[in-house]
N, C-alpha and C. Protein backbone atom coordinates (compact mmCIF):
# COMPACT_ATOMS: atom_id res chain seq x y z
N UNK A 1 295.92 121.28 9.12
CA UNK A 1 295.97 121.51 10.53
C UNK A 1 294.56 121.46 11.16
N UNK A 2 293.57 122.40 10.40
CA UNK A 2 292.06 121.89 10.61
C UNK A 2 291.92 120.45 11.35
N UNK A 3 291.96 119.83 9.76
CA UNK A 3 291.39 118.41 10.05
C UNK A 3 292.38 117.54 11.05
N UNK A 4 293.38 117.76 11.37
CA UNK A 4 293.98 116.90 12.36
C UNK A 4 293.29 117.45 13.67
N UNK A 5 293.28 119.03 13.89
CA UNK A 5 292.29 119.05 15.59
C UNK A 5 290.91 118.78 15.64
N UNK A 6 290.41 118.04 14.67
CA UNK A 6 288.71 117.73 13.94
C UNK A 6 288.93 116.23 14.32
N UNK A 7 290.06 115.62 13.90
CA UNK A 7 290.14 114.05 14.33
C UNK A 7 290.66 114.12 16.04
N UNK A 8 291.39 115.00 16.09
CA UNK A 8 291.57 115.19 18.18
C UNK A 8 290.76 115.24 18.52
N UNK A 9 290.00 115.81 18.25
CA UNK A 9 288.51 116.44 19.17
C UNK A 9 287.55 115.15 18.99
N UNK A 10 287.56 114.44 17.67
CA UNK A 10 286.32 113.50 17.54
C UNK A 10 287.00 112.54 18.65
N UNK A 11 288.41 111.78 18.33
CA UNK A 11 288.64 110.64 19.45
C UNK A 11 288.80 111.09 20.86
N UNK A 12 288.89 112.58 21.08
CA UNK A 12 288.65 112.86 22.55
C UNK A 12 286.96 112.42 23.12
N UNK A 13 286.28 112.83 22.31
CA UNK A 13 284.64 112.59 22.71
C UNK A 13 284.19 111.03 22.41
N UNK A 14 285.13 110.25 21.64
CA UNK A 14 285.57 109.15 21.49
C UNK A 14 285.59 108.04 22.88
N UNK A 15 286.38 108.39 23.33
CA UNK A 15 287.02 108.29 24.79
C UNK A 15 286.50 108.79 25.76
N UNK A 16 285.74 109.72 25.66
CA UNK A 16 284.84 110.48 26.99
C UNK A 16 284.04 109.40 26.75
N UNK A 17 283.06 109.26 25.62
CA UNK A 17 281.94 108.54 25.45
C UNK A 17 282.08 107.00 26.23
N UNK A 18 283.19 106.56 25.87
CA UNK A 18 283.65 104.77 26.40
C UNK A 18 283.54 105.11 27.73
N UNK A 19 284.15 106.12 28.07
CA UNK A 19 284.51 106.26 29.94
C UNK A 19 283.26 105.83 30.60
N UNK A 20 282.21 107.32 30.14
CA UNK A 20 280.78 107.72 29.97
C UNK A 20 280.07 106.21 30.41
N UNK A 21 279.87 105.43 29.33
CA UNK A 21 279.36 104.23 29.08
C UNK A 21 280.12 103.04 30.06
N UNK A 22 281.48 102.91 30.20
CA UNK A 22 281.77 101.97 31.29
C UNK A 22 281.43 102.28 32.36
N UNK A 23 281.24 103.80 32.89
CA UNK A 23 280.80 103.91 34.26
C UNK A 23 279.91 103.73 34.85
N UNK A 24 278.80 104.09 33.93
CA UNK A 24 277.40 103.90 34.06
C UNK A 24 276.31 102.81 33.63
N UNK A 25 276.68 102.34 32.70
CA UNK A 25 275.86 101.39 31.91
C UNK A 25 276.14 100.21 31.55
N UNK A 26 277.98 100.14 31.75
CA UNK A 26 277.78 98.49 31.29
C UNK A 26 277.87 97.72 32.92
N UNK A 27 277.75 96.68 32.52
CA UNK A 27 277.73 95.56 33.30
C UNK A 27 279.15 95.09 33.52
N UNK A 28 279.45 95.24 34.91
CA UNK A 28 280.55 94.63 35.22
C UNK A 28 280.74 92.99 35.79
N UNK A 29 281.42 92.32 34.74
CA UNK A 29 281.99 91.28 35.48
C UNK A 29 283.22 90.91 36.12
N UNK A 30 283.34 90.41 37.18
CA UNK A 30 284.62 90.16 38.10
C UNK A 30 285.44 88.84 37.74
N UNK A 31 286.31 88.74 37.63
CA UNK A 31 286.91 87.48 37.26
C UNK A 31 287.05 86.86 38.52
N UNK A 32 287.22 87.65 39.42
CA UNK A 32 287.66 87.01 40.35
C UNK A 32 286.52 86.96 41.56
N UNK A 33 285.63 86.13 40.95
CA UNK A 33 284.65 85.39 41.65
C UNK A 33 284.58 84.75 43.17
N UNK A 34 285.85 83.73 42.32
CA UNK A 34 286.54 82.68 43.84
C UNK A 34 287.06 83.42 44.78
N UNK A 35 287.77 84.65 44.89
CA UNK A 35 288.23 85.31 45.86
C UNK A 35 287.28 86.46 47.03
N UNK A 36 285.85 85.63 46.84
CA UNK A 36 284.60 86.46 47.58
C UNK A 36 285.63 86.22 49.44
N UNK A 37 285.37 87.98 49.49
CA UNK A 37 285.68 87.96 51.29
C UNK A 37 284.48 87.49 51.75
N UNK A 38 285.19 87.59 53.52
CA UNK A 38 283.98 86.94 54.42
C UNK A 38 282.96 88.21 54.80
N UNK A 39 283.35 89.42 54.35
CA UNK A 39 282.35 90.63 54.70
C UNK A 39 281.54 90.75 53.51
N UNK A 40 281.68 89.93 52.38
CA UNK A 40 280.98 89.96 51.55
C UNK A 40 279.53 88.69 51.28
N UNK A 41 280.50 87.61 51.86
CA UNK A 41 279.27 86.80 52.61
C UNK A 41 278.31 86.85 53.59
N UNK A 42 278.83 88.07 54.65
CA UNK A 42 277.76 88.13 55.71
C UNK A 42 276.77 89.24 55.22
N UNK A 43 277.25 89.93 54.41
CA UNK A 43 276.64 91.06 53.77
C UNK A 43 275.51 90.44 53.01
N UNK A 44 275.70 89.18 52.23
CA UNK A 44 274.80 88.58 51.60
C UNK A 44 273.80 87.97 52.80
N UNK A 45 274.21 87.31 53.79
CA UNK A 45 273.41 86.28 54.86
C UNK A 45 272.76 87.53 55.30
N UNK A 46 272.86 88.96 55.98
CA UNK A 46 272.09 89.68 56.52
C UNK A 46 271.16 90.57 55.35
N UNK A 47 272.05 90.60 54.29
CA UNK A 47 270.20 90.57 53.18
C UNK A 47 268.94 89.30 53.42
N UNK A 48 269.92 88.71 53.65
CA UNK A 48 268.51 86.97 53.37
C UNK A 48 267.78 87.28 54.59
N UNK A 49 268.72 87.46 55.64
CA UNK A 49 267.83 87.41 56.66
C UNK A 49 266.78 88.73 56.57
N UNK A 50 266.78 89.70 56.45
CA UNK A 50 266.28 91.05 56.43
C UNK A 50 265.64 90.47 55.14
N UNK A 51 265.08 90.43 54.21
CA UNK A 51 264.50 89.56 53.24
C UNK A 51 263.70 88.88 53.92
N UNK A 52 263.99 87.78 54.76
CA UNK A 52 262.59 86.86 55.24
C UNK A 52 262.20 87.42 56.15
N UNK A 53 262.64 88.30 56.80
CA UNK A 53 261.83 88.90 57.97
C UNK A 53 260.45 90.02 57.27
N UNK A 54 261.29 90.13 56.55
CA UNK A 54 260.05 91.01 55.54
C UNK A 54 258.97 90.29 54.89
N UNK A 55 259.54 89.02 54.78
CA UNK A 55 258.27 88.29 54.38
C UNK A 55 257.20 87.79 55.59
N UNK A 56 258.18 87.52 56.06
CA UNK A 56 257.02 87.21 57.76
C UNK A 56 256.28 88.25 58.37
N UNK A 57 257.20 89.60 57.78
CA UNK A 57 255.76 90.68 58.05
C UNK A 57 254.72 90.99 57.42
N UNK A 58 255.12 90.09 56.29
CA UNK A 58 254.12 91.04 55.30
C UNK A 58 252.45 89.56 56.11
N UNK A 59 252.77 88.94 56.55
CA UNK A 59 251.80 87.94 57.19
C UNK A 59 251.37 88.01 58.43
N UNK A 60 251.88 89.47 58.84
CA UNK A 60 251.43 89.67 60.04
C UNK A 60 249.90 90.63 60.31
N UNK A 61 249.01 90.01 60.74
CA UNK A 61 247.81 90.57 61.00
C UNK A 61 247.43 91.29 61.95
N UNK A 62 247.40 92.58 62.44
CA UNK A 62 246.95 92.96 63.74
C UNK A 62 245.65 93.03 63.54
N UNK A 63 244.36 92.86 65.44
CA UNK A 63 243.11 92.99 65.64
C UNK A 63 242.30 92.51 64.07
N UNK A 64 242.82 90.98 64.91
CA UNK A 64 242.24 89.88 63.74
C UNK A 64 240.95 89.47 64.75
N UNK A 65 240.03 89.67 63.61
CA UNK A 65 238.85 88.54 64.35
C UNK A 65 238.09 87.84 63.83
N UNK A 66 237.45 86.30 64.23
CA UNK A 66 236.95 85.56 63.22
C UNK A 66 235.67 85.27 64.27
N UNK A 67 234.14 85.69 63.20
CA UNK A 67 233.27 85.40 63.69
C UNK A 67 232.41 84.23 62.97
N UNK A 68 232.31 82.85 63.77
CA UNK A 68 231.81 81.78 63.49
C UNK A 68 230.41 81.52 63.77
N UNK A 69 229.08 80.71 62.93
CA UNK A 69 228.25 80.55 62.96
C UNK A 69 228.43 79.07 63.14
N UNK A 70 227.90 78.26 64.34
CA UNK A 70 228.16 76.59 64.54
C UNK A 70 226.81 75.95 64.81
N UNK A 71 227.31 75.31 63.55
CA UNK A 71 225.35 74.38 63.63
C UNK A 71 224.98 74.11 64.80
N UNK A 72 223.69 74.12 65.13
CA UNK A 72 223.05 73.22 66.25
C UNK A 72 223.46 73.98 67.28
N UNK A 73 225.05 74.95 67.42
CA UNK A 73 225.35 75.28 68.66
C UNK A 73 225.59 76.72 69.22
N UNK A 74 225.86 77.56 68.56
CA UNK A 74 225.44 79.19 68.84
C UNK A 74 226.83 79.81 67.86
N UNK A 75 227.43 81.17 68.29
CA UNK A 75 228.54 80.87 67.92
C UNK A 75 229.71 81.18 68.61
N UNK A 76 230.86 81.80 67.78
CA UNK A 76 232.33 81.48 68.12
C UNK A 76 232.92 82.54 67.76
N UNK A 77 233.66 83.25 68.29
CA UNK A 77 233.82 84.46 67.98
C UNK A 77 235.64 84.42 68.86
N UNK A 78 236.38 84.49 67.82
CA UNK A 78 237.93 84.96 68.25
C UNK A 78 238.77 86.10 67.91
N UNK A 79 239.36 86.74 68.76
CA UNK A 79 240.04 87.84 68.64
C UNK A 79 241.23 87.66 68.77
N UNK A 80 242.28 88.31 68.10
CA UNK A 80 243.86 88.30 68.48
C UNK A 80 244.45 89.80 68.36
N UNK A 81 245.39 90.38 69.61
CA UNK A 81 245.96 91.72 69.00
C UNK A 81 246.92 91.56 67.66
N UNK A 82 247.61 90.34 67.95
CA UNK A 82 248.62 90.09 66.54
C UNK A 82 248.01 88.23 66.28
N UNK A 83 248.74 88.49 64.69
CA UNK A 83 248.45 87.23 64.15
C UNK A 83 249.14 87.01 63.55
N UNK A 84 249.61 85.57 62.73
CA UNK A 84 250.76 85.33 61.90
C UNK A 84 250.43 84.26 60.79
N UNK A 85 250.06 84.38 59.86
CA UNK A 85 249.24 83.48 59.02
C UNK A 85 250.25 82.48 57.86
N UNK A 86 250.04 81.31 57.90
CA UNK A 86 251.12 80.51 57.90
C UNK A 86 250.64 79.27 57.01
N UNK A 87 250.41 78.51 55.96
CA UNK A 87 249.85 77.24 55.24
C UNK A 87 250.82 76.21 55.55
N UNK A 88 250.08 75.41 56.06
CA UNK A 88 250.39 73.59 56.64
C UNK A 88 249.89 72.88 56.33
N UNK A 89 250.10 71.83 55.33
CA UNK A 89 249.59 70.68 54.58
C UNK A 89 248.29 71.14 53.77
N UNK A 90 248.58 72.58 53.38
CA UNK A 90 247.50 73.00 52.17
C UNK A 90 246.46 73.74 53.23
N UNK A 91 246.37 74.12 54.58
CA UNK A 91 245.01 74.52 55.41
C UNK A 91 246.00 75.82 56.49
N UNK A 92 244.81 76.62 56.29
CA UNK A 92 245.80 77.96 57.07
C UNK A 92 245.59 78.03 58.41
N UNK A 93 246.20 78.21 58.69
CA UNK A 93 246.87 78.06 60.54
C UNK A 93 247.51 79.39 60.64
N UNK A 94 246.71 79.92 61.65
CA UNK A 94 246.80 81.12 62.48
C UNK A 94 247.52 81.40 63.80
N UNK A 95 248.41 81.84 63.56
CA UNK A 95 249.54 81.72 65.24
C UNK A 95 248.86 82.69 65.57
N UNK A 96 247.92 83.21 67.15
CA UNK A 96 247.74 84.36 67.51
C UNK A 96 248.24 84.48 68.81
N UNK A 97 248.43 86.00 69.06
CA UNK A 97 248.35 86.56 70.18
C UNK A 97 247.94 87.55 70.68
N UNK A 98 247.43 87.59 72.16
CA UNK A 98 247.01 88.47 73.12
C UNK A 98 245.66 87.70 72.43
N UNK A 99 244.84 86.86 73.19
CA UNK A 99 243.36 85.78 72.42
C UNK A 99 242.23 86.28 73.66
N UNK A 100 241.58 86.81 73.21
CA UNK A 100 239.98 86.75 73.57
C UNK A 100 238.93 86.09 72.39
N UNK A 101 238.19 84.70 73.22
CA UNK A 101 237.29 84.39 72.76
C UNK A 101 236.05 84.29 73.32
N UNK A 102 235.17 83.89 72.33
CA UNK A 102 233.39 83.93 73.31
C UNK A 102 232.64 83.11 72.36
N UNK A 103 232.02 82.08 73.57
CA UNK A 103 231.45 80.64 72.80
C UNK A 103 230.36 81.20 73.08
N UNK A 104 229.13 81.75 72.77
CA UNK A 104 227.68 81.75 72.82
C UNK A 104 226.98 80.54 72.38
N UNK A 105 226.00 80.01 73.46
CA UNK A 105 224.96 79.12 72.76
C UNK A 105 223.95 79.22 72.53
N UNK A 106 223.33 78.70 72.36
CA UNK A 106 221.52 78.89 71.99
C UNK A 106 220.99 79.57 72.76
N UNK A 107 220.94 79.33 73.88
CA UNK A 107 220.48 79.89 74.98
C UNK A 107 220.79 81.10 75.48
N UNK A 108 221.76 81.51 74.58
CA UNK A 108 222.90 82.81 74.96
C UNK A 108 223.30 82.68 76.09
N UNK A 109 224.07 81.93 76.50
CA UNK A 109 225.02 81.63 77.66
C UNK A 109 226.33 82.09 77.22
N UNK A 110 227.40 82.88 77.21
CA UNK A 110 228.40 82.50 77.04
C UNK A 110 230.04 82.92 77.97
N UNK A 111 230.69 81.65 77.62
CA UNK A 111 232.20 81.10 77.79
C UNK A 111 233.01 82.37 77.26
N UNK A 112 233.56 82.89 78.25
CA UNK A 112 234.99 83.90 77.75
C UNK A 112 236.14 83.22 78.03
N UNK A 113 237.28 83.37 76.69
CA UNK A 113 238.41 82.77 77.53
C UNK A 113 239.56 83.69 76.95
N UNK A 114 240.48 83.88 77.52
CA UNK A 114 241.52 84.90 77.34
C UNK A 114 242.38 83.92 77.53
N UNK A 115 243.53 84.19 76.65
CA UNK A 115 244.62 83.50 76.59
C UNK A 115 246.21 84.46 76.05
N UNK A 116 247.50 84.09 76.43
CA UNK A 116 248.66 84.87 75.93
C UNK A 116 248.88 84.45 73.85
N UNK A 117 248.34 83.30 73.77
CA UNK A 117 248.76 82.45 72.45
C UNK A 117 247.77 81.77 72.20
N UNK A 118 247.39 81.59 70.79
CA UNK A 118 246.26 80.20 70.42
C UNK A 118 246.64 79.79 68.49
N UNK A 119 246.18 79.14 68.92
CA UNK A 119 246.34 78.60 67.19
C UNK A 119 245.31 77.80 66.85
N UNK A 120 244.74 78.73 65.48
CA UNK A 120 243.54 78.42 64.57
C UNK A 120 243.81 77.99 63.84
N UNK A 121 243.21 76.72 63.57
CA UNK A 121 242.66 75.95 62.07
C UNK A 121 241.36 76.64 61.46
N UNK A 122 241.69 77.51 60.23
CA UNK A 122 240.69 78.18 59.76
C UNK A 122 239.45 77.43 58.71
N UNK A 123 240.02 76.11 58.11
CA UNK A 123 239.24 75.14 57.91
C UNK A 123 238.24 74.22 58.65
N UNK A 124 238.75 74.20 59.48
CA UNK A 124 237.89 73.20 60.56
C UNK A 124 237.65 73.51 62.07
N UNK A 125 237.97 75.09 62.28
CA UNK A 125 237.59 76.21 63.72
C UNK A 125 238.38 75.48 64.81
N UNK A 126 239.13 74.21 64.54
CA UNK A 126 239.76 73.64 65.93
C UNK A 126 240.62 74.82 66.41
N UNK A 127 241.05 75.06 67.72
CA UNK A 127 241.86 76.02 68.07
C UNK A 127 242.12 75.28 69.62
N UNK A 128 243.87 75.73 69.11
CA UNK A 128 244.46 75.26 70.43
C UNK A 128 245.39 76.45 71.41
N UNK A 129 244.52 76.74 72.66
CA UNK A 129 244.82 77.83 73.25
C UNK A 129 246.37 77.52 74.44
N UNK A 130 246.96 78.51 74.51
CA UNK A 130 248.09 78.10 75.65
C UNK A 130 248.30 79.81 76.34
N UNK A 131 249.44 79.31 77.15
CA UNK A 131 249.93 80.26 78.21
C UNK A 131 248.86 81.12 78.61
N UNK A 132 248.48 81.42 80.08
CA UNK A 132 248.02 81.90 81.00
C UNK A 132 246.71 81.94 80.55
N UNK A 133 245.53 80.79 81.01
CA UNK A 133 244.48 81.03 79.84
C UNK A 133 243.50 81.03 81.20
N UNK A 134 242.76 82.07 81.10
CA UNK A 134 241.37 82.55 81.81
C UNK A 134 240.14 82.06 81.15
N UNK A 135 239.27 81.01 81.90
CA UNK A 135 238.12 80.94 81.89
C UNK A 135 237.10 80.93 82.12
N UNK A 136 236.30 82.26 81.58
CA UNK A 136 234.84 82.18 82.53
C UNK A 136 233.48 82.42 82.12
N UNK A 137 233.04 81.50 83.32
CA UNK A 137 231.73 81.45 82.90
C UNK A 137 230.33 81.08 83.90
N UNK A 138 230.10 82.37 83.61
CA UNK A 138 228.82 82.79 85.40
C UNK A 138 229.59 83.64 85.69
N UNK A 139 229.84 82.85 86.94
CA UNK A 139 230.54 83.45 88.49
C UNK A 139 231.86 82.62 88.50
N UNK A 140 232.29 81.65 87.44
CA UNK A 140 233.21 80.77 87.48
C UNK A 140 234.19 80.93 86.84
N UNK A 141 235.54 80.93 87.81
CA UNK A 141 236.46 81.17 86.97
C UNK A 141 237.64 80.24 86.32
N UNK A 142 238.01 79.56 85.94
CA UNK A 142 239.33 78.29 85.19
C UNK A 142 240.39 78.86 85.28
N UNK A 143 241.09 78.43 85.65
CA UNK A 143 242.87 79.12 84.96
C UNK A 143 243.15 77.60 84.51
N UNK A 144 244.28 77.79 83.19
CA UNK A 144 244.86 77.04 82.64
C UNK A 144 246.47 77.16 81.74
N UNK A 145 246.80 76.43 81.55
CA UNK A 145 247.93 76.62 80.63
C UNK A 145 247.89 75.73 79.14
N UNK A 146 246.75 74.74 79.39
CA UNK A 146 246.87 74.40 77.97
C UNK A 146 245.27 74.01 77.41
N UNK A 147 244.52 74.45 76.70
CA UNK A 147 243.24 74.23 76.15
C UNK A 147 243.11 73.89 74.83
N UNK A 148 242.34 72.72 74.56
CA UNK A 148 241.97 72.74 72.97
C UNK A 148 240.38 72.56 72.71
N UNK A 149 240.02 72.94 71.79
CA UNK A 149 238.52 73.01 71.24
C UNK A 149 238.71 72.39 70.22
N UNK A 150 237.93 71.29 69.56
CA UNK A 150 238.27 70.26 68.67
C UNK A 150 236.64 70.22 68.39
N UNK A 151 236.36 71.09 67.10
CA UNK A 151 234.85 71.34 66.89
C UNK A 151 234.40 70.31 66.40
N UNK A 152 235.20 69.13 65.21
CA UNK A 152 234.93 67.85 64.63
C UNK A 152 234.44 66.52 65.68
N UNK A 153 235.12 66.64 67.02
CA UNK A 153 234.69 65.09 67.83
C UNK A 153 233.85 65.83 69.07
């Protein structure tokens, strides 16, 4: 009589143990793969999306500034409140916004220009400024909507 409630008791802890172990630790596979709902697909599409948005933040730069030294010509100095840093044909390109820049020359003269948006070529300093762009210099003031600085020609 012993040994028969000695073998109950072992295949009860037997059976706890399997439970134990399917609940927690193994790996479940579904057979039924093909029968994915449509709340289970959007569930997947709003991970991806929430996923790349996280990656596009992790590239987001606030009170970025790049201070340039230009042969022969003084320098270059750009500011952005936000930035978004981005590789295009191997060369990094800078989406910014809220843009204050300042061209100093030799002479220490310098060009302020404020802009809503600009985009830097960090290889070759070209930068192409847009929306509501203020320029001044003296007593002189520019308004514009589209500017480029093309340091190569």
């Amino acid at each position: 009589m012993k040994l028969l409630l000695q073998i109950f008791l072992f295949l009860i802890m037997l059976f706890v143990s399997y439970l134990f172990y399917d609940n927690y630790f193994a790996e479940k596979n579904n057979q039924n793969n093909t029968n994915v709902t449509l709340k289970n697909v959007e569930k997947e599409n709003k991970t991806e999306e929430i996923e790349q948005k996280t990656e596009n933040k992790n590239n987001i730069i606030k009170n970025l500034k790049y201070n340039l030294k230009i042969i022969d010509s003084g320098t270059y100095e750009i500011k952005a409140d936000t930035s978004e840093l981005s590789l295009e044909d191997g060369q990094e390109i800078i989406l910014m916004n809220g843009v204050n820049a300042i061209f100093t020359d030799k002479k220490n003269n310098k060009l302020f220009i404020k802009s809503k948006k600009a985009v830097f070529n960090s290889s070759n300093y070209n930068t192409y400024f847009s929306q509501n762009i203020k320029i001044q210099y003296d007593n002189n003031i520019i308004t514009s909507n589209k500017l480029e600085f093309n340091f190569i020609k």
